[in-house]
Protein backbone atom coordinates (compact mmCIF):
# COMPACT_ATOMS: atom_id res chain seq x y z
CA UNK A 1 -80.04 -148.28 -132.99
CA UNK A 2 -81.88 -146.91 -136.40
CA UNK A 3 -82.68 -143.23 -136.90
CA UNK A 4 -79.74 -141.31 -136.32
CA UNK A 5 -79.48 -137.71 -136.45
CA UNK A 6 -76.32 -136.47 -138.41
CA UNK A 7 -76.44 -132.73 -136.14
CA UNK A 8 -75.90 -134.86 -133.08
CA UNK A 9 -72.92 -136.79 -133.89
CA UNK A 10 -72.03 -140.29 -134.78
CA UNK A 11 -72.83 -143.00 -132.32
CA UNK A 12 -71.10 -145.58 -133.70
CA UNK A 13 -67.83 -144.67 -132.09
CA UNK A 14 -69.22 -144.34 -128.59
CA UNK A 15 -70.85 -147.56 -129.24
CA UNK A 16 -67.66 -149.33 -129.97
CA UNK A 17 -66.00 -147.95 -126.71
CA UNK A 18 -65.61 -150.70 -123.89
CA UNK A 19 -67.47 -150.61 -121.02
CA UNK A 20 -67.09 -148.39 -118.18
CA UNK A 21 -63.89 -149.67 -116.25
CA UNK A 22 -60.97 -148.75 -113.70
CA UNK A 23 -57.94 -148.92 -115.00
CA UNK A 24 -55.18 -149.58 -111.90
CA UNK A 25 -51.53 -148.52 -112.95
CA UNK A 26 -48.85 -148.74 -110.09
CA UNK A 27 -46.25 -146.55 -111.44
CA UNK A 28 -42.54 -147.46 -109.09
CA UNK A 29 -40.96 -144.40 -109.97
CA UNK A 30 -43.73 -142.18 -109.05
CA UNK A 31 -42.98 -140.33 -106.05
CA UNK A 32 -46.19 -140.30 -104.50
CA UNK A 33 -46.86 -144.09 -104.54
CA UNK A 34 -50.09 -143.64 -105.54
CA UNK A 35 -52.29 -145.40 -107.99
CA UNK A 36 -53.34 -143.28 -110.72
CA UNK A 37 -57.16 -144.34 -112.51
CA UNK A 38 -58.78 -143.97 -115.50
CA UNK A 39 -62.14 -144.49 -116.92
CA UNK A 40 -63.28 -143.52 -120.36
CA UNK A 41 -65.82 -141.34 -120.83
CA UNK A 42 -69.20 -142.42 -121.80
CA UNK A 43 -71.98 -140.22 -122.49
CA UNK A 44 -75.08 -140.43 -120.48
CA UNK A 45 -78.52 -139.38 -121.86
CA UNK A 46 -80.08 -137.70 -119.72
CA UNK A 47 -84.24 -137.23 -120.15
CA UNK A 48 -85.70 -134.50 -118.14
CA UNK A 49 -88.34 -135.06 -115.12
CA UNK A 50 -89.80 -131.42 -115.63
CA UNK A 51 -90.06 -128.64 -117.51
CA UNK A 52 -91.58 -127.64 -121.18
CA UNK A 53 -89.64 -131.37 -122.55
CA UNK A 54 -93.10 -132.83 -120.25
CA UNK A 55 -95.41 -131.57 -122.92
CA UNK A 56 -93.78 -133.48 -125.53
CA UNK A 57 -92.75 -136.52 -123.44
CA UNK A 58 -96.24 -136.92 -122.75
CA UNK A 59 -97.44 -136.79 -126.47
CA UNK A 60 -94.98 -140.08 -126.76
CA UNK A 61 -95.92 -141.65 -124.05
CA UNK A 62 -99.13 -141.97 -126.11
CA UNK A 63 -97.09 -144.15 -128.85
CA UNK A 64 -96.60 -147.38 -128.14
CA UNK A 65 -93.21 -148.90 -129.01
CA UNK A 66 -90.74 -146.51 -131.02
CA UNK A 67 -87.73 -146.13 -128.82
CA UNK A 68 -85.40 -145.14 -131.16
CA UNK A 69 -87.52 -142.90 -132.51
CA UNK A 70 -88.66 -141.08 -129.29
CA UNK A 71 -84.83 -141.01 -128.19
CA UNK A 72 -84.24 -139.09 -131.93
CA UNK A 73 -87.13 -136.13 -130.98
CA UNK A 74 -85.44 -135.92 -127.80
CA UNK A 75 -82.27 -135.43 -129.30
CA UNK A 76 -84.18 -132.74 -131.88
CA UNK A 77 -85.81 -130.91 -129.10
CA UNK A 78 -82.04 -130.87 -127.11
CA UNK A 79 -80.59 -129.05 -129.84
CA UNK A 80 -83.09 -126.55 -130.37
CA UNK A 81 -83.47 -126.12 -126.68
CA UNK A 82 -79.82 -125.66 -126.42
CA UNK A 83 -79.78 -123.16 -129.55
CA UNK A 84 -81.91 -120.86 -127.60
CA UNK A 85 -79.65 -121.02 -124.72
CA UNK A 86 -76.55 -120.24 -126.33
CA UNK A 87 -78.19 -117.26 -128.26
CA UNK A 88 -79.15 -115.71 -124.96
CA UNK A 89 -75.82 -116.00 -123.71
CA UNK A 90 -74.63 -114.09 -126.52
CA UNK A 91 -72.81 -117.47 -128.27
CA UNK A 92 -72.91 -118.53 -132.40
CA UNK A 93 -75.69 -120.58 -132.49
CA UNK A 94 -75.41 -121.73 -136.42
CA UNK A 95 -78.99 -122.69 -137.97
CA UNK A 96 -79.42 -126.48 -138.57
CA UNK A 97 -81.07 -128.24 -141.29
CA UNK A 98 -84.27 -130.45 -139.97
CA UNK A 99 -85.51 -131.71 -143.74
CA UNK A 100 -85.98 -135.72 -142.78
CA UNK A 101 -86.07 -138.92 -144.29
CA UNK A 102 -89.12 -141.61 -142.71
CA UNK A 103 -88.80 -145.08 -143.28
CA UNK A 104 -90.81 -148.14 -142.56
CA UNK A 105 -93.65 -149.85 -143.05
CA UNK A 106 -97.36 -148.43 -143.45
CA UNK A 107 -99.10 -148.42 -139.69
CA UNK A 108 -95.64 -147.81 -138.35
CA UNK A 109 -96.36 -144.15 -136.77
CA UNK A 110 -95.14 -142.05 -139.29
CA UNK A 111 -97.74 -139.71 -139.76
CA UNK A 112 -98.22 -139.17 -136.27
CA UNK A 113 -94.63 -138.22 -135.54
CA UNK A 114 -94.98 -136.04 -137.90
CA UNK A 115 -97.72 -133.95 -136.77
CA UNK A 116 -96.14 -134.41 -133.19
CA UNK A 117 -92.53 -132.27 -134.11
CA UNK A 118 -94.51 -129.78 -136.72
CA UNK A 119 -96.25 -129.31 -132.49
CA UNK A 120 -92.77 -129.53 -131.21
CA UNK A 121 -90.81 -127.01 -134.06
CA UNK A 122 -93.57 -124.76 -133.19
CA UNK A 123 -93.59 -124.30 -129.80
CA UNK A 124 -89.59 -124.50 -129.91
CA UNK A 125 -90.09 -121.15 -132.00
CA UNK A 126 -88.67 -122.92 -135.16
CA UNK A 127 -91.75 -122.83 -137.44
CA UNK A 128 -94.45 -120.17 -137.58
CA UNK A 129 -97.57 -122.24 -137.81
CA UNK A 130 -96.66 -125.80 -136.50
CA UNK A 131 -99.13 -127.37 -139.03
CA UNK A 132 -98.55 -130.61 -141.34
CA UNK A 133 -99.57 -130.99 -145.19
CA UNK A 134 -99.66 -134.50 -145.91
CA UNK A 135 -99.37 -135.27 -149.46
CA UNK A 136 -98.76 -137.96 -152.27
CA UNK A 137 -97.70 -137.96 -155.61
CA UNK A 138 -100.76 -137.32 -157.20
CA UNK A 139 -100.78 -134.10 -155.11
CA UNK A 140 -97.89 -133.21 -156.50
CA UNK A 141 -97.18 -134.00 -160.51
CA UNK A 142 -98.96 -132.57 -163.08
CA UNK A 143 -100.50 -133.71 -166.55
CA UNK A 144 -98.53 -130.98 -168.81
CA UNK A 145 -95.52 -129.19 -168.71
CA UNK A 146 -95.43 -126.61 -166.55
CA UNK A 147 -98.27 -128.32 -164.43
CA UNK A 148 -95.82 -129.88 -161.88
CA UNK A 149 -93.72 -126.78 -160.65
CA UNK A 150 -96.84 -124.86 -160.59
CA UNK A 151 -98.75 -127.57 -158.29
CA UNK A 152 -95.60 -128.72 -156.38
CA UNK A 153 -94.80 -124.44 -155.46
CA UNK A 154 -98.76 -123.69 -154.58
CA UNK A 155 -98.07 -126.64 -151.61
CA UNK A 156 -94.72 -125.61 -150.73
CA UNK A 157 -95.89 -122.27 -150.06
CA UNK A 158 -99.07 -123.76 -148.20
CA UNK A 159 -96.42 -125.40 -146.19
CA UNK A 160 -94.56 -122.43 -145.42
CA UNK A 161 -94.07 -122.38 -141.55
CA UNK A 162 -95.21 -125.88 -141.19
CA UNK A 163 -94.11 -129.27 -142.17
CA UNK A 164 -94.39 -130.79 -145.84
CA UNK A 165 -94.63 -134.54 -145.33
CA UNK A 166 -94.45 -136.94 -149.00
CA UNK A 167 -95.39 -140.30 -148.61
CA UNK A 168 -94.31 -142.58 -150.80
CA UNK A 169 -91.80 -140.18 -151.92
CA UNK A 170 -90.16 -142.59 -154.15
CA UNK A 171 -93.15 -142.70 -156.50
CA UNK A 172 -91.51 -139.41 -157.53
CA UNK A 173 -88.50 -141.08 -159.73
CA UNK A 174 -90.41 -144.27 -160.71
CA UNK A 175 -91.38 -142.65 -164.37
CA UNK A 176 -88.00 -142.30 -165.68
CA UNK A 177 -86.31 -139.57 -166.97
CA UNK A 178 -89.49 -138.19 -168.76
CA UNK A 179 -91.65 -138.19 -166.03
CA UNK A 180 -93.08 -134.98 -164.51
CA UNK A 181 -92.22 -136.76 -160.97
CA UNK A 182 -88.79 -135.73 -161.80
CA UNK A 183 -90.31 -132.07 -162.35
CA UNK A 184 -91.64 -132.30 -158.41
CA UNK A 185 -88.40 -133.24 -157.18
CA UNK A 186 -86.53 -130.31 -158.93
CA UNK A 187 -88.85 -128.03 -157.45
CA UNK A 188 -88.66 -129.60 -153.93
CA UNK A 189 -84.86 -129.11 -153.97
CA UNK A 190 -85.33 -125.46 -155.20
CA UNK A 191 -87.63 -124.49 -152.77
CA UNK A 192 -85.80 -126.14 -149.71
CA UNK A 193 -83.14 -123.53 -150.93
CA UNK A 194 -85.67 -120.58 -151.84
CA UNK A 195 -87.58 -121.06 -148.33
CA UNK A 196 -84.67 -121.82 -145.75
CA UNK A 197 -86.06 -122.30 -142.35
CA UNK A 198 -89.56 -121.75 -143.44
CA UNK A 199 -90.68 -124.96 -143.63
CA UNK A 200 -89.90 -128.70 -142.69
CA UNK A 201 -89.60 -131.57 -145.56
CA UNK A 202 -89.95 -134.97 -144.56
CA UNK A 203 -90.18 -137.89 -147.05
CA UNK A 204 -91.40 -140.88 -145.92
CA UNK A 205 -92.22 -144.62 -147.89
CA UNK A 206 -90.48 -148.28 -147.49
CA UNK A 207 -87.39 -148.68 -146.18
CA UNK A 208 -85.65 -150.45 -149.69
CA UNK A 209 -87.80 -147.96 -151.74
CA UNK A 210 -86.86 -144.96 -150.24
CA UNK A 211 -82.96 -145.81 -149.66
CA UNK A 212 -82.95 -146.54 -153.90
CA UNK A 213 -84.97 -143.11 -154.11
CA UNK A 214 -81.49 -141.65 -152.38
CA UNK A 215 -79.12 -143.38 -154.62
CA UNK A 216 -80.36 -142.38 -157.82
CA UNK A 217 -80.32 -139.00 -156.61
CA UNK A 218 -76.93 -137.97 -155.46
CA UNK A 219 -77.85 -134.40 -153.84
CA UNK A 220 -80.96 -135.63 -151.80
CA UNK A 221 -78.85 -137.24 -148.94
CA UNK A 222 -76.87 -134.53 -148.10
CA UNK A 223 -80.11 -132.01 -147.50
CA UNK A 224 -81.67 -134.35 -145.35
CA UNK A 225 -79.74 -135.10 -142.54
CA UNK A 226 -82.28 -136.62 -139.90
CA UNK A 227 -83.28 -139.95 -140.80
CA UNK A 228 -85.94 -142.04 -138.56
CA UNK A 229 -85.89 -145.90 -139.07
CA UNK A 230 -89.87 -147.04 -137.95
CA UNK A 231 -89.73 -150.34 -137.52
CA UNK A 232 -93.25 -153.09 -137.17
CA UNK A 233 -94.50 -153.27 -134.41
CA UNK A 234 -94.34 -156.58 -132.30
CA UNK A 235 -97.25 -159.14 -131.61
CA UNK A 236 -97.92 -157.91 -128.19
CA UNK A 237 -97.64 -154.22 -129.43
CA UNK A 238 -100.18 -154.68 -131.58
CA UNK A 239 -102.67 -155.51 -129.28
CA UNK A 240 -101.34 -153.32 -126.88
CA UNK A 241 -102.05 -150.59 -129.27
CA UNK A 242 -105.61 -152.14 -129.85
CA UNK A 243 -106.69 -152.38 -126.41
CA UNK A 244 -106.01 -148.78 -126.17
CA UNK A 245 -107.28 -147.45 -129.47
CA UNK A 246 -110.86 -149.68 -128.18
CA UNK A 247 -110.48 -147.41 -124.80
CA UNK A 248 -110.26 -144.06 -126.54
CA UNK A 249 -113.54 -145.30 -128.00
CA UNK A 250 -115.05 -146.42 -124.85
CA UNK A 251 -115.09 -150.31 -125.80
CA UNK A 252 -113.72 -153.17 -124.17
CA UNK A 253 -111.66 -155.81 -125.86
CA UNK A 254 -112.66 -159.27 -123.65
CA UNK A 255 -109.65 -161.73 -123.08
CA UNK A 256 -110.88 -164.20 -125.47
CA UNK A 257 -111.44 -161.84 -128.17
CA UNK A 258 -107.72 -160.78 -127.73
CA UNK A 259 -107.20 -164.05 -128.15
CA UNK A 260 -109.09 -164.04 -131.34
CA UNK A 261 -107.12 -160.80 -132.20
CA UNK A 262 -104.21 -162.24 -131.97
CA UNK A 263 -105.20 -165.36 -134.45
CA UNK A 264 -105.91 -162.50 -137.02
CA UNK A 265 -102.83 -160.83 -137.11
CA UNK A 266 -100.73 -163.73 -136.91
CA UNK A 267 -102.63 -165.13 -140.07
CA UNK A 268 -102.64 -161.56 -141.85
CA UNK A 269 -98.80 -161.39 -140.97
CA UNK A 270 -98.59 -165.22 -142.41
CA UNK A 271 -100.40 -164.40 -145.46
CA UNK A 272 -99.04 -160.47 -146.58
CA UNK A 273 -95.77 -160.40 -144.78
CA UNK A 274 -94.76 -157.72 -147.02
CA UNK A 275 -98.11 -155.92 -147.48
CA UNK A 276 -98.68 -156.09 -143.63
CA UNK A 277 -100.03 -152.23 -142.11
CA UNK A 278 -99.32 -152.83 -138.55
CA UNK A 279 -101.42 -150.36 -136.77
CA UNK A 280 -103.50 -150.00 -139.59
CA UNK A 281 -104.42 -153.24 -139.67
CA UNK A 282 -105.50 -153.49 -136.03
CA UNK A 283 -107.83 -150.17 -136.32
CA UNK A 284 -109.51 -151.74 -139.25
CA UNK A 285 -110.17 -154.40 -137.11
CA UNK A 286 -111.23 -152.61 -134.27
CA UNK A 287 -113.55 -150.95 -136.72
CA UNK A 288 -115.04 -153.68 -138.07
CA UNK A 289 -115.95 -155.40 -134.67
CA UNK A 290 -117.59 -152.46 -133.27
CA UNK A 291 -119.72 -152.61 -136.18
CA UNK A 292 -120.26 -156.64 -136.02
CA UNK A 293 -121.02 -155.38 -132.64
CA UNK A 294 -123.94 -153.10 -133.45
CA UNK A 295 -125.71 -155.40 -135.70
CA UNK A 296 -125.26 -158.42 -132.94
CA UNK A 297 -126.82 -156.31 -130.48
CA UNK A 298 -129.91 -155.28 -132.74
CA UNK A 299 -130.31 -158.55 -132.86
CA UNK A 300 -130.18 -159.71 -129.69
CA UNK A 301 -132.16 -156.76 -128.40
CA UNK A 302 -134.78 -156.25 -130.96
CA UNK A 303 -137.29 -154.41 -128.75
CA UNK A 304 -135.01 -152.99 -125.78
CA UNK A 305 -131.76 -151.42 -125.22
CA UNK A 306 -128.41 -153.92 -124.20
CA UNK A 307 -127.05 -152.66 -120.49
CA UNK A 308 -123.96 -150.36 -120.48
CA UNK A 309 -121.41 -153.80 -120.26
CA UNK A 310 -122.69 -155.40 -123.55
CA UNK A 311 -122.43 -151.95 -125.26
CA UNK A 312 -119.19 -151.78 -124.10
CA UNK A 313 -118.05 -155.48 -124.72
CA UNK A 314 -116.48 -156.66 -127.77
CA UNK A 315 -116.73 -160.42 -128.25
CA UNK A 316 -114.49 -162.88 -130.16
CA UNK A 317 -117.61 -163.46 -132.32
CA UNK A 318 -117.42 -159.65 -133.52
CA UNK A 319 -113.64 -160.02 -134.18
CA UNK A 320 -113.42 -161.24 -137.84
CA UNK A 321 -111.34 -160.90 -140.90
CA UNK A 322 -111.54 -158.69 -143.65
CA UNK A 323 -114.05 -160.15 -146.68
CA UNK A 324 -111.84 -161.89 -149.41
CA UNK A 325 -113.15 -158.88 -151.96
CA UNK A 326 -112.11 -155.82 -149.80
CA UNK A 327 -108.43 -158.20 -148.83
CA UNK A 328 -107.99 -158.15 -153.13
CA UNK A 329 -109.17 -154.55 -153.37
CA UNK A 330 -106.73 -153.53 -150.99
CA UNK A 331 -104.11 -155.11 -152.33
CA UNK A 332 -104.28 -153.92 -155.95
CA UNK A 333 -105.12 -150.40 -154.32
CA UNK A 334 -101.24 -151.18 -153.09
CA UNK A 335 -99.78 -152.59 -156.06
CA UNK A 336 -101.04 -149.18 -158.13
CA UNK A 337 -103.04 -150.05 -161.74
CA UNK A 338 -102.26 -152.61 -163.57
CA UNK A 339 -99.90 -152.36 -166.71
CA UNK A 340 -101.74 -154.78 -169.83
């Protein structure tokens, strides 16, 4: 399973173990007779029905999808909820590192997981404020020397009891050896050391991007030790997610327009299989077919007002995909400025 959290020990052995067995050994020489058994040891994970782990297992309840990654906060919010217990009994409770590593897609949940354990680091009495900075590289490199360490300290320190979260942290090392990007990674690494426990790090981009990001640099692995693996979401995901985003808003997706749904994302998953935004790509959607829907209704109700169903109703006719012009200014917004 991806997203493994170095503090809570390899699974890979446990994973290799055999099944849970009996193991009969008739022993003639034992005096007793008796059959002796043994069965390995496996562990069992064991999620809480009450207490303050509700709160948060409610908040992911919310996210559709994402096991792995809901099984990792768990495993976070074990430790630290163990930590506390052990320093009230008086035991060494040795401060962990939480700096993380995000990868996946765009749309994949990253963002919101994010803001969810700044919440949960919080409340566990980890971090001051509990509040996220999201930033990009832009935010973060400079046009002089001198710029970037100045820029790239002023967030840290607006970080300071919160979480820092980098998209696209790759971006960082993409200039070379002269680039100020390298600048903004110095003083990341710095900072993690200057500001211990005062503040989260999480770097998040594509999966291939971000794992060449950690090869290049040789000390970045080590000082993140949580990594979460966000993988696309499925077909039926998808429009699981979109039937609920279109509740939040008080809409209602009709079965033939998740039909027509459907049609769209296989086709946008057909035609940008790398470029795809998963969740992203279903609000924009959504978006755009409440707003097909206001303009139908206008239309169709030119001199009165549509009942409470038909403002509520989203038809396959108000489902429809993005204009070829916003499609190719999306996608060179992705591929970053041209190069002549």
């Amino acid at each position: 399973m991806n997203g493994r959290m170095g503090v809570a020990g390899s699974r890979s052995a446990a994973n290799a173990r055999p099944s849970r067995q009996i193991n009969v050994i008739l022993r003639s020489n034992d005096s007793a007779g008796a059959a002796t058994t043994s069965a390995p040891f496996e562990p069992i994970k064991t999620i809480p029905n009450s207490g303050p782990w509700l709160e948060w297992q409610r908040e992911l309840d919310k996210m559709v999808g994402l096991d792995s990654v809901k099984e990792l906060v768990f495993e976070i919010y074990a430790l630290l909820q163990i930590a506390q217990m052990r320093g009230e009994a008086g035991l060494h409770s040795e401060a962990h590192v939480y700096h993380m590593i995000f990868k996946g897609n765009p749309g994949t949940g990253k963002t919101t997981v994010a803001r969810l354990l700044a919440k949960l680091f919080q409340g566990m009495g980890l971090l001051s404020k509990g509040h996220l900075i999201e930033v990009e590289r832009a935010d973060l490199v400079g046009e002089y020397i001198g710029h970037t360490a100045q820029k790239t300290r002023d967030l840290v320190k607006k970080a300071l009891g919160g979480v820092l979260f980098i998209d696209e942290a790759y971006s960082l090392a993409r200039g070379g050896e002269k680039d100020f990007g390298k600048e903004a990674i110095d003083t990341l690494v710095k900072a993690m050391e200057d500001y211990k426990n005062q503040f989260v790090l999480i770097l998040a981009g594509y999966t291939v991007e971000i794992d060449f990001f950690l090869m290049t640099n040789p000390g970045l692995p080590s000082r993140f030790p949580i990594q979460m693996e966000f993988p696309d979401y499925t077909l039926d995901q998808l429009i699981q997610i979109a039937v609920g985003m279109a509740k939040e808003r008080d809409y209602t997706l009709l079965p033939q327009s998740l039909v027509k749904l459907r049609q769209l994302i296989v086709q946008e998953k057909g035609e940008s299989p790398f470029h795809f935004s998963n969740a992203r790509f279903v609000r924009n959607a959504l978006e755009r077919a409440i707003r097909n829907q206001a303009v139908r209704l206008l239309s169709q109700y030119p001199e009165g007002s549509p009942g409470r169903q038909e403002l509520m109703s989203l038809r396959p006719e108000d489902l429809r995909a993005a204009a070829p012009s916003t499609a190719a200014a999306s996608a060179a917004a992705f591929a970053g400025p041209s190069i002549l």
